[in-house]
N, C-alpha and C. Protein backbone atom coordinates (compact mmCIF):
# COMPACT_ATOMS: atom_id res chain seq x y z
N UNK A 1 56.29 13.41 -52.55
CA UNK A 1 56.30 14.84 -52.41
C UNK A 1 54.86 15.36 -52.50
N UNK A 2 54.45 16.31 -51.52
CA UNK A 2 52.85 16.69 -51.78
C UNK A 2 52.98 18.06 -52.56
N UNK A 3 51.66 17.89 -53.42
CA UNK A 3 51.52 18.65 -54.59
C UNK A 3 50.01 19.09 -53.86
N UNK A 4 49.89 20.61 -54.44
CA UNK A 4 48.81 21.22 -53.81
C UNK A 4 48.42 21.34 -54.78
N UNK A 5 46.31 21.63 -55.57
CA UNK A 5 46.07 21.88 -56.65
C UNK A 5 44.10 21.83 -56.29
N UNK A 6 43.82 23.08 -56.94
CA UNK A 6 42.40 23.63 -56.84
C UNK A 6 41.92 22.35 -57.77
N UNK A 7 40.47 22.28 -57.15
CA UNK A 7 39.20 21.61 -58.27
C UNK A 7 38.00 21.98 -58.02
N UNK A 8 37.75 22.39 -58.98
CA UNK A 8 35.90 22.86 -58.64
C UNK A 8 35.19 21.30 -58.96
N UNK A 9 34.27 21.83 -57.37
CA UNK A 9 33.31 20.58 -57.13
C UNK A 9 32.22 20.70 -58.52
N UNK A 10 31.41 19.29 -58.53
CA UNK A 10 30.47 19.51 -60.01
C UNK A 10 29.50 18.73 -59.46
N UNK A 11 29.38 18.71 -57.80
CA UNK A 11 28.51 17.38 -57.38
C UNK A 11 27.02 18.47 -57.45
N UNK A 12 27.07 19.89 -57.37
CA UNK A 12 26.02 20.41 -57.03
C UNK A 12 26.17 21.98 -58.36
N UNK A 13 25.66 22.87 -58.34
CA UNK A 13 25.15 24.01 -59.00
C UNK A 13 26.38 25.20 -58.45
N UNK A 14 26.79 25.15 -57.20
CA UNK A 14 27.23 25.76 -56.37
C UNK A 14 28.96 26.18 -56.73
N UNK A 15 29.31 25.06 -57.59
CA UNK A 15 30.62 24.84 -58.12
C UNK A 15 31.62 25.46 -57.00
N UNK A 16 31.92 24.59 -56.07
CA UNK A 16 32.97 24.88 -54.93
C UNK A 16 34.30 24.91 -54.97
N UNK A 17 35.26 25.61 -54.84
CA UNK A 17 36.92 25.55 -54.93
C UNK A 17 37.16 24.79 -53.64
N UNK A 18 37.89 23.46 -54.40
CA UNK A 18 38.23 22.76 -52.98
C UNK A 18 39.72 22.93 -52.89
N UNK A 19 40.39 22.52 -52.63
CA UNK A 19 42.21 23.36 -52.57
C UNK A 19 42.51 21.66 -52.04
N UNK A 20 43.18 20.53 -52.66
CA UNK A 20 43.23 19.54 -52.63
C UNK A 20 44.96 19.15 -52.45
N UNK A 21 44.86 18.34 -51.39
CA UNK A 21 46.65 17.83 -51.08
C UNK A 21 47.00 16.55 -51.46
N UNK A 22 47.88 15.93 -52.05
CA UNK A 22 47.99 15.25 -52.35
C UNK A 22 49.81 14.69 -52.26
N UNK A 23 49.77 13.19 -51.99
CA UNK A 23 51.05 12.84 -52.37
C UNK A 23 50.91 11.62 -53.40
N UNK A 24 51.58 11.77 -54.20
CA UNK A 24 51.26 10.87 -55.43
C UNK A 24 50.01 10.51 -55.79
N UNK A 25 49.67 9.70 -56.15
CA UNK A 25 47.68 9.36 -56.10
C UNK A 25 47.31 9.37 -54.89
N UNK A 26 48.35 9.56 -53.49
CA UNK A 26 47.32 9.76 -52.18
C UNK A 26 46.88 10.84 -51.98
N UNK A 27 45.74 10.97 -51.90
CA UNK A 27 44.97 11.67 -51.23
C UNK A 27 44.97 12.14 -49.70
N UNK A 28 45.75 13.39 -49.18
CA UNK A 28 46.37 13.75 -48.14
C UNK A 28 45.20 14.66 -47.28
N UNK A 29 44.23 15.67 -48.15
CA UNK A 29 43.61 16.93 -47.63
C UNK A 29 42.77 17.18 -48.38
N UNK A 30 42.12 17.89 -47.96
CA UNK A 30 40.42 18.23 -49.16
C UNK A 30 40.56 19.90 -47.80
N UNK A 31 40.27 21.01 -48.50
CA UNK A 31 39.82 22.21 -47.66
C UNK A 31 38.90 22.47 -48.75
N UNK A 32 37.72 23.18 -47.92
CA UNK A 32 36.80 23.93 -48.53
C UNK A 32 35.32 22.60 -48.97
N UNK A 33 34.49 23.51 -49.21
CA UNK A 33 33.81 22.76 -49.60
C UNK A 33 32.64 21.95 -48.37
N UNK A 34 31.58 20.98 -49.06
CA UNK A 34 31.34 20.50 -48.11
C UNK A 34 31.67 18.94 -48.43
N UNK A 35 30.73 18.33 -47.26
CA UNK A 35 31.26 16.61 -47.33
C UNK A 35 30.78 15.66 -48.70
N UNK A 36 30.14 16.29 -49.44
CA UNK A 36 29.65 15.80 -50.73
C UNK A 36 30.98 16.35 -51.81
N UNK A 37 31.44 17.55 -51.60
CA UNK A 37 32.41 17.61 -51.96
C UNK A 37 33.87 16.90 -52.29
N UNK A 38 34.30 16.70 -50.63
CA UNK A 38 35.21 15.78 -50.15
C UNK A 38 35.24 14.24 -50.96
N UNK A 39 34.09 13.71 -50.93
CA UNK A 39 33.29 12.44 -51.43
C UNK A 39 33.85 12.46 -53.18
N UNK A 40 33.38 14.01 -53.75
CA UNK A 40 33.64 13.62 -55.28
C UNK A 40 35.30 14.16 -55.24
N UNK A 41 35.96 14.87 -54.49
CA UNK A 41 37.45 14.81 -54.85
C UNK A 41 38.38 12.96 -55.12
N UNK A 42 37.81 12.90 -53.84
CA UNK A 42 38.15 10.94 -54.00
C UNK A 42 37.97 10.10 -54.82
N UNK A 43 36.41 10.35 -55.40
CA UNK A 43 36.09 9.35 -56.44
C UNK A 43 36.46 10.34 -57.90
N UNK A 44 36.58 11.46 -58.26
CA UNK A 44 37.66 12.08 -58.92
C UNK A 44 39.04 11.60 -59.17
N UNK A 45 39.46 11.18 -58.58
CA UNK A 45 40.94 10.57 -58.44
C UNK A 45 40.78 9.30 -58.38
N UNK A 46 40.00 8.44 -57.91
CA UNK A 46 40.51 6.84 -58.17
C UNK A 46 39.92 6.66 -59.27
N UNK A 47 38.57 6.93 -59.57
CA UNK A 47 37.89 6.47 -60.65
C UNK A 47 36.74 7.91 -60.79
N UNK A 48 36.94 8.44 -62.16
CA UNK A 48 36.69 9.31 -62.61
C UNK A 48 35.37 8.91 -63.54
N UNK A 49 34.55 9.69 -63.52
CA UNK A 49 33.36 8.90 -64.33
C UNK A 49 32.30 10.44 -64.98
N UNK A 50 31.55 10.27 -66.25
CA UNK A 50 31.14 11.16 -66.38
C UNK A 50 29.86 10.75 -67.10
N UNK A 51 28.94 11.44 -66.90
CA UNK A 51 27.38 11.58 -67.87
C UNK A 51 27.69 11.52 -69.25
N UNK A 52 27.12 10.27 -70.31
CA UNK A 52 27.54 10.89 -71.09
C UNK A 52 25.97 11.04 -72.37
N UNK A 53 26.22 12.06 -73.04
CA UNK A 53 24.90 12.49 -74.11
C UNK A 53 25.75 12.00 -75.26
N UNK A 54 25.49 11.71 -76.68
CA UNK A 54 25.55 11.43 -77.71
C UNK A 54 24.69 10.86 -78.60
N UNK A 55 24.74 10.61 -79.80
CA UNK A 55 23.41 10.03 -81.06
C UNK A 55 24.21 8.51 -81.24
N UNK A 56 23.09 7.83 -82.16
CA UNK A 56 23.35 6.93 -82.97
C UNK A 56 22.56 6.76 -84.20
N UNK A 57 22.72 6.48 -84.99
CA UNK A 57 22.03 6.17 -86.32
C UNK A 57 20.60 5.66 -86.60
N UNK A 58 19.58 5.80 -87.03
CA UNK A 58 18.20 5.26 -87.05
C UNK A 58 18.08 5.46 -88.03
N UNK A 59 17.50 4.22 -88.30
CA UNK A 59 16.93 3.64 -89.57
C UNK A 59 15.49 3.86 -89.33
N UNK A 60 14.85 3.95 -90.42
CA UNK A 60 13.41 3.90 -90.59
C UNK A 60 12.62 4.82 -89.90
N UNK A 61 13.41 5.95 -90.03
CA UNK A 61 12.86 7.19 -88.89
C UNK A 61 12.71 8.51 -90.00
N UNK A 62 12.36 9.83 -89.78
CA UNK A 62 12.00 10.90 -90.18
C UNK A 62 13.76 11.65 -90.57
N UNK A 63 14.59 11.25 -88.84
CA UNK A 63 15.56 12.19 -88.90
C UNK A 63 16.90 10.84 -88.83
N UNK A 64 17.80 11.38 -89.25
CA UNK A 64 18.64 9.91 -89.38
C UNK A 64 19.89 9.82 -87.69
N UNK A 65 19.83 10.46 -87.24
CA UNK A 65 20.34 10.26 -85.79
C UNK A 65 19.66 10.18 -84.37
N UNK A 66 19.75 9.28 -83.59
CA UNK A 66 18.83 9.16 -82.39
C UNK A 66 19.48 9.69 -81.21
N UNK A 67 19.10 10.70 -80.31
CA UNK A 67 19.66 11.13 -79.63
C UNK A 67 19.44 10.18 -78.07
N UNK A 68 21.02 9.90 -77.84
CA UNK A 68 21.04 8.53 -76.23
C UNK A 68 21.83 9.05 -75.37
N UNK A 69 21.48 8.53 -74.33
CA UNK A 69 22.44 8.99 -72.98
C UNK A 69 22.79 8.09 -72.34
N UNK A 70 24.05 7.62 -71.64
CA UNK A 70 23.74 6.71 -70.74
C UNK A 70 23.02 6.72 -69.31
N UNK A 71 22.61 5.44 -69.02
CA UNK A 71 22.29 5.10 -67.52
C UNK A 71 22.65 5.74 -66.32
N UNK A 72 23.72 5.60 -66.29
CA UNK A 72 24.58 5.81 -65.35
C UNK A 72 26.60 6.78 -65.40
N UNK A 73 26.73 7.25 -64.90
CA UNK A 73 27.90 7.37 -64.89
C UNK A 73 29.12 6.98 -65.98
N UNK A 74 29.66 7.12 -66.85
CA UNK A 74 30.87 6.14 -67.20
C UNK A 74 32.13 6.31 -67.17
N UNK A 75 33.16 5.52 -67.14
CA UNK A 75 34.44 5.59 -66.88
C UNK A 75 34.70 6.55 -67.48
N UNK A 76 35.91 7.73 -67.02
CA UNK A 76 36.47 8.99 -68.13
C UNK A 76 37.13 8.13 -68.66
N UNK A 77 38.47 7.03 -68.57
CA UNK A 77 39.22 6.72 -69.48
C UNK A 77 38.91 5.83 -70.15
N UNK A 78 37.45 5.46 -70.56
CA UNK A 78 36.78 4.66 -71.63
C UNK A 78 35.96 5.66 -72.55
N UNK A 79 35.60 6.91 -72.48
CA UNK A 79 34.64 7.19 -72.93
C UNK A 79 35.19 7.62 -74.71
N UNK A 80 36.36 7.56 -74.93
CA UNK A 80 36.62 7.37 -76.34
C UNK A 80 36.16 5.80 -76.89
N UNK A 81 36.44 5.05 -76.37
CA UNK A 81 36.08 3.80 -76.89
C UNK A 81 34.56 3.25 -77.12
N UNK A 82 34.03 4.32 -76.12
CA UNK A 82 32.36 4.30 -75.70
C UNK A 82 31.68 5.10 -77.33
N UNK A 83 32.21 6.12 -77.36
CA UNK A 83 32.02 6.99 -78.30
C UNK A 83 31.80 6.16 -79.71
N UNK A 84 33.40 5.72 -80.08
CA UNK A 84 33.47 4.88 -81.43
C UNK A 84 32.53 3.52 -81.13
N UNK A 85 31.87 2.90 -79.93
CA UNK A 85 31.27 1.94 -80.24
C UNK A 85 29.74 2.12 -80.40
N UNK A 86 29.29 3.45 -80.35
CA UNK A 86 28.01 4.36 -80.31
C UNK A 86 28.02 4.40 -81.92
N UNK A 87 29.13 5.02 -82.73
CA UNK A 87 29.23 5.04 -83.63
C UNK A 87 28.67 3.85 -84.62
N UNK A 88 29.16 2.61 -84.47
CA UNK A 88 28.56 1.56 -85.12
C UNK A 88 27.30 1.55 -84.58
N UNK A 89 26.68 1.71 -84.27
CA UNK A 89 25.48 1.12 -83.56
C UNK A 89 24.39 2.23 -84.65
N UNK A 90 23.79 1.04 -85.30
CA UNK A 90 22.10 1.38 -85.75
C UNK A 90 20.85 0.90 -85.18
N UNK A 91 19.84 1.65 -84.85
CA UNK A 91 18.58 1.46 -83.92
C UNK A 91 17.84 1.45 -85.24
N UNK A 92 16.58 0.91 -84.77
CA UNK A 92 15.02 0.97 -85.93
C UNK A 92 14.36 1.69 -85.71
N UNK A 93 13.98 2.61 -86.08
CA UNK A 93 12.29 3.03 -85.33
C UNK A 93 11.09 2.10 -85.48
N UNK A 94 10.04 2.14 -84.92
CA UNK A 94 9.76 3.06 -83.65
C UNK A 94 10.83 2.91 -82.62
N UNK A 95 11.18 4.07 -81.66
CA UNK A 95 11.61 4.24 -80.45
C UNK A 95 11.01 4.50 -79.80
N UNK A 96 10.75 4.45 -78.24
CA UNK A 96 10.43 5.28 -77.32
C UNK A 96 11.69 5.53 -76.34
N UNK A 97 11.13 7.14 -75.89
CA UNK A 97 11.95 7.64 -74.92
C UNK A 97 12.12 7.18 -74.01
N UNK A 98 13.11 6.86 -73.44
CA UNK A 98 13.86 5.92 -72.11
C UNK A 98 13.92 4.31 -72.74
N UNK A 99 13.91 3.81 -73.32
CA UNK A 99 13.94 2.64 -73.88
C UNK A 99 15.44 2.49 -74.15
N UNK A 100 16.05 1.03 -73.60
CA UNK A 100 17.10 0.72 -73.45
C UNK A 100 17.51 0.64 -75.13
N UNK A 101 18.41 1.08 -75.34
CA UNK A 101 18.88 0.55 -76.84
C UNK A 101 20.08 -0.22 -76.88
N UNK A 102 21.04 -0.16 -76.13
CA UNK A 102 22.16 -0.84 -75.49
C UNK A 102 22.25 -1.42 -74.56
N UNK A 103 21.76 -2.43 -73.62
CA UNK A 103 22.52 -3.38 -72.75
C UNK A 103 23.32 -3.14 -72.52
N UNK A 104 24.07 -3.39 -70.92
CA UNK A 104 25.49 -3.53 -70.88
C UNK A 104 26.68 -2.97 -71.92
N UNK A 105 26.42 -2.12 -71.87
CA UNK A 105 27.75 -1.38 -73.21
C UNK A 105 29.04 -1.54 -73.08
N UNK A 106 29.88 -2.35 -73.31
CA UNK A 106 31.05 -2.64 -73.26
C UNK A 106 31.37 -3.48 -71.81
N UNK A 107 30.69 -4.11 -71.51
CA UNK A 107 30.70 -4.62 -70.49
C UNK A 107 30.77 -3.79 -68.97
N UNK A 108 30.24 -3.04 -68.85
CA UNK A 108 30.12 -2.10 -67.85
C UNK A 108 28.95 -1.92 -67.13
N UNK A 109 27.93 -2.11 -67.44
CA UNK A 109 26.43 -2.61 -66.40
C UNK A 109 25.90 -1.45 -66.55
N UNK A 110 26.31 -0.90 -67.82
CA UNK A 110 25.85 0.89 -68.15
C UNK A 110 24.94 0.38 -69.36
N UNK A 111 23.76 1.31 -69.97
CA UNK A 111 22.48 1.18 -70.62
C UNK A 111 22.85 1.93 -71.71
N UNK A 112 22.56 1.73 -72.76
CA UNK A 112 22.55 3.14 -73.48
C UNK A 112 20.65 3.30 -73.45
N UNK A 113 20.58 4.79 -73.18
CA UNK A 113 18.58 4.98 -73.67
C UNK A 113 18.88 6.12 -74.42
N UNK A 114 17.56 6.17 -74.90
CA UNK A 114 16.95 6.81 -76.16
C UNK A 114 16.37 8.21 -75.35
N UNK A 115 16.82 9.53 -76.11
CA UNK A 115 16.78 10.92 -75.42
C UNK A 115 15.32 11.29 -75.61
N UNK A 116 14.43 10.82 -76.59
CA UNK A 116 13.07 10.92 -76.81
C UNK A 116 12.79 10.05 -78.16
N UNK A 117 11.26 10.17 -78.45
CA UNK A 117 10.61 8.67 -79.05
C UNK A 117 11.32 9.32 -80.51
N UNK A 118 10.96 8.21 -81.99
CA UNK A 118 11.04 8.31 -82.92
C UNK A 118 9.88 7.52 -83.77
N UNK A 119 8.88 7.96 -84.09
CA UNK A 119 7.71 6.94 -84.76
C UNK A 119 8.86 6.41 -85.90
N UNK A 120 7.89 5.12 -87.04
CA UNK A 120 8.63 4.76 -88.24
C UNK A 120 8.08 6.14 -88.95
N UNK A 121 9.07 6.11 -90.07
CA UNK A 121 8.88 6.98 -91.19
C UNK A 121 7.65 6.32 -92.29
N UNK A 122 6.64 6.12 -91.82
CA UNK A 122 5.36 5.51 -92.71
C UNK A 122 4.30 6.59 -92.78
N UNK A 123 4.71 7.69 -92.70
CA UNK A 123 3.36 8.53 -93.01
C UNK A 123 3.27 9.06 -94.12
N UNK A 124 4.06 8.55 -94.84
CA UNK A 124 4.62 9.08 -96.62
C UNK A 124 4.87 10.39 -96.88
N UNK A 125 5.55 11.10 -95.99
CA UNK A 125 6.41 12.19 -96.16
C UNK A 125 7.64 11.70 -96.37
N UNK A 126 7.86 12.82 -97.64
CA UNK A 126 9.61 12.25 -98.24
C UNK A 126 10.62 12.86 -97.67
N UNK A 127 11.59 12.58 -97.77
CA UNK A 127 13.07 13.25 -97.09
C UNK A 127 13.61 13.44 -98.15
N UNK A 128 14.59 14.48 -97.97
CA UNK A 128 15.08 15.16 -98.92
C UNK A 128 16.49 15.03 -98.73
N UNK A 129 17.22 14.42 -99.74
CA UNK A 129 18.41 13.77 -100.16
C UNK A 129 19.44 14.55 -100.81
């Protein structure tokens, strides 16, 4: 049975109403929009993927969370599991910005990097507890 249902595009600034047809997971119609559009309704529906920002823990730093992003794209229906495995994860300082801190994260060919640097905490300023 085809099911009709709006999605705003997110490929550009422009945020487009595409008016999308569908029969079951097929993909029947795309109106509106342009062909970059069309492109993310599809990959919307088979495989959904999103930017993702979050911290992890640093040791031997000024501030105790490191702010990372991934590489690339990641699965929407992993990114809870992505999350809690960010969670365990402690870095050292020094950091530098763009510096891989994760490899392959869950087996996905995705990076975790570092959102900007972190010197060590050796300049003998204390933190306050």
């Amino acid at each position: 049975m085809e099911e009709q249902k709006n999605m705003i595009c997110i490929t550009c600034p422009k945020g487009c109403t595409l008016e999308v047809t569908q029969d079951g997971k097929t993909l029947v119609k795309v109106t509106g929009g342009c062909k970059r559009g069309h492109e993310y309704v599809e990959r919307e529906m088979t495989d959904p993927r999103r930017m993702i920002a979050s911290t992890v823990r640093i040791s031997n730093a000024l501030h105790p969370l490191m702010p990372v992003y991934t590489s690339a794209p990641f699965p929407k229906p992993r990114i809870p599991e992505l999350l809690a495995e960010l969670r365990s994860i402690e870095v050292k300082a020094p950091v530098r910005v763009g510096q891989v801190l994760v490899k392959n994260i869950l087996g996905t060919g995705i990076d975790i990097l570092a959102s900007r640097s972190a010197m060590s905490n050796v300049t003998g300023l204390k933190t306050i507890e």
